[in-house]
Protein backbone atom coordinates (compact mmCIF):
# COMPACT_ATOMS: atom_id res chain seq x y z
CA UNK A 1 12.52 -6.13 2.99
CA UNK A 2 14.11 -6.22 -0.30
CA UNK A 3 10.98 -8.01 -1.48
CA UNK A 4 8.93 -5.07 -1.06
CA UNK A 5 8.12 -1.91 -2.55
CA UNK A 6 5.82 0.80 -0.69
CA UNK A 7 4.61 4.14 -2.72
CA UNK A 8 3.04 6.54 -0.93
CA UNK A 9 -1.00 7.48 -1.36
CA UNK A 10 -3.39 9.26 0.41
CA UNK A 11 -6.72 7.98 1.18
CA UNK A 12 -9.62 10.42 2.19
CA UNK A 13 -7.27 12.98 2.92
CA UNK A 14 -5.18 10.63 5.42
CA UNK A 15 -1.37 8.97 4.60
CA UNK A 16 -1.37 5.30 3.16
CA UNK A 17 1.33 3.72 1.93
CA UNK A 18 0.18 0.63 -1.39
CA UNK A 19 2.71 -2.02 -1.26
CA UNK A 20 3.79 -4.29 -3.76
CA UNK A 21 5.45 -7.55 -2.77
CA UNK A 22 7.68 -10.14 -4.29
CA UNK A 23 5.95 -13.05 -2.63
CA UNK A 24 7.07 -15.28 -5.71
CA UNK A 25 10.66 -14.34 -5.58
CA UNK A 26 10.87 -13.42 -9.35
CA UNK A 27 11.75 -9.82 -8.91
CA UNK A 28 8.26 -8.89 -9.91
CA UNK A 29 6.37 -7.08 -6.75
CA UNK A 30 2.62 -7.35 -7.50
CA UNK A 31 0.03 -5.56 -6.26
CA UNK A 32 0.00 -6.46 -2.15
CA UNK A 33 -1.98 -3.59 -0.10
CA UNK A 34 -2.70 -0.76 1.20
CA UNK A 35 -2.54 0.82 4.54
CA UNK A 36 -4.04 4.02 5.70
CA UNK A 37 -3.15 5.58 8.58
CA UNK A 38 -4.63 8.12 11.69
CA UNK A 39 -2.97 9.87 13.70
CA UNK A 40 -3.52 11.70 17.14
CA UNK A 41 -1.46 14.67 17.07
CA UNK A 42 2.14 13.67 15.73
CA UNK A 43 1.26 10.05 16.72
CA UNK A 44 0.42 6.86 14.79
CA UNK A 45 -3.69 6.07 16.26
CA UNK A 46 -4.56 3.26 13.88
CA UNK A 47 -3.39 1.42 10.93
CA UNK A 48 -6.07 0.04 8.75
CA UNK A 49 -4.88 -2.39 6.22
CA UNK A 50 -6.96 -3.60 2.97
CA UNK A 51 -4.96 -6.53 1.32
CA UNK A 52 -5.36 -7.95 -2.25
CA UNK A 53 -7.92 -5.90 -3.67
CA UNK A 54 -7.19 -5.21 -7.44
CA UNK A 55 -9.19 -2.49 -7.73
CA UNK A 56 -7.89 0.23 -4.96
CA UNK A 57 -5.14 0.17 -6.75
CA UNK A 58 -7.15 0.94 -10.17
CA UNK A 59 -8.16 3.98 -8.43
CA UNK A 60 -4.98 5.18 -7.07
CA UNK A 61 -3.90 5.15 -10.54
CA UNK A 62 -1.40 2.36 -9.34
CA UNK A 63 -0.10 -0.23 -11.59
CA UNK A 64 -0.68 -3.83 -10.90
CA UNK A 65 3.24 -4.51 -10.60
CA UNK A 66 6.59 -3.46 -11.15
């Protein structure tokens, strides 16, 4: 877990978390995914996930890495 780093977003109005992963062990966590959530009431209903894609981050005004 210490190999990654989740900020949270929000994506049309829902809660996502972006994460950025150390998958190289170099202490840099790049750019990994995001995941939005729905809920039904106070519940979790789905999780979708988009992984690798540069450019949601560009417009979450995310950086690339830390």
């Amino acid at each position: 877990l210490d190999r990654i780093k989740l900020v949270e977003v929000r994506a049309n109005g829902q809660p996502a978390l972006a994460s950025f992963a150390d998958e190289e062990g170099d202490g840099v966590h790049r750019a990994y995914g995001v995941m939005v959530f729905a809920f039904a009431g106070e519940r979790i209903a789905g999780i979708t996930g988009f992984a690798r894609d540069a450019e949601l981050f560009e417009r979450f005004g995310l950086p690339d890495r830390f």
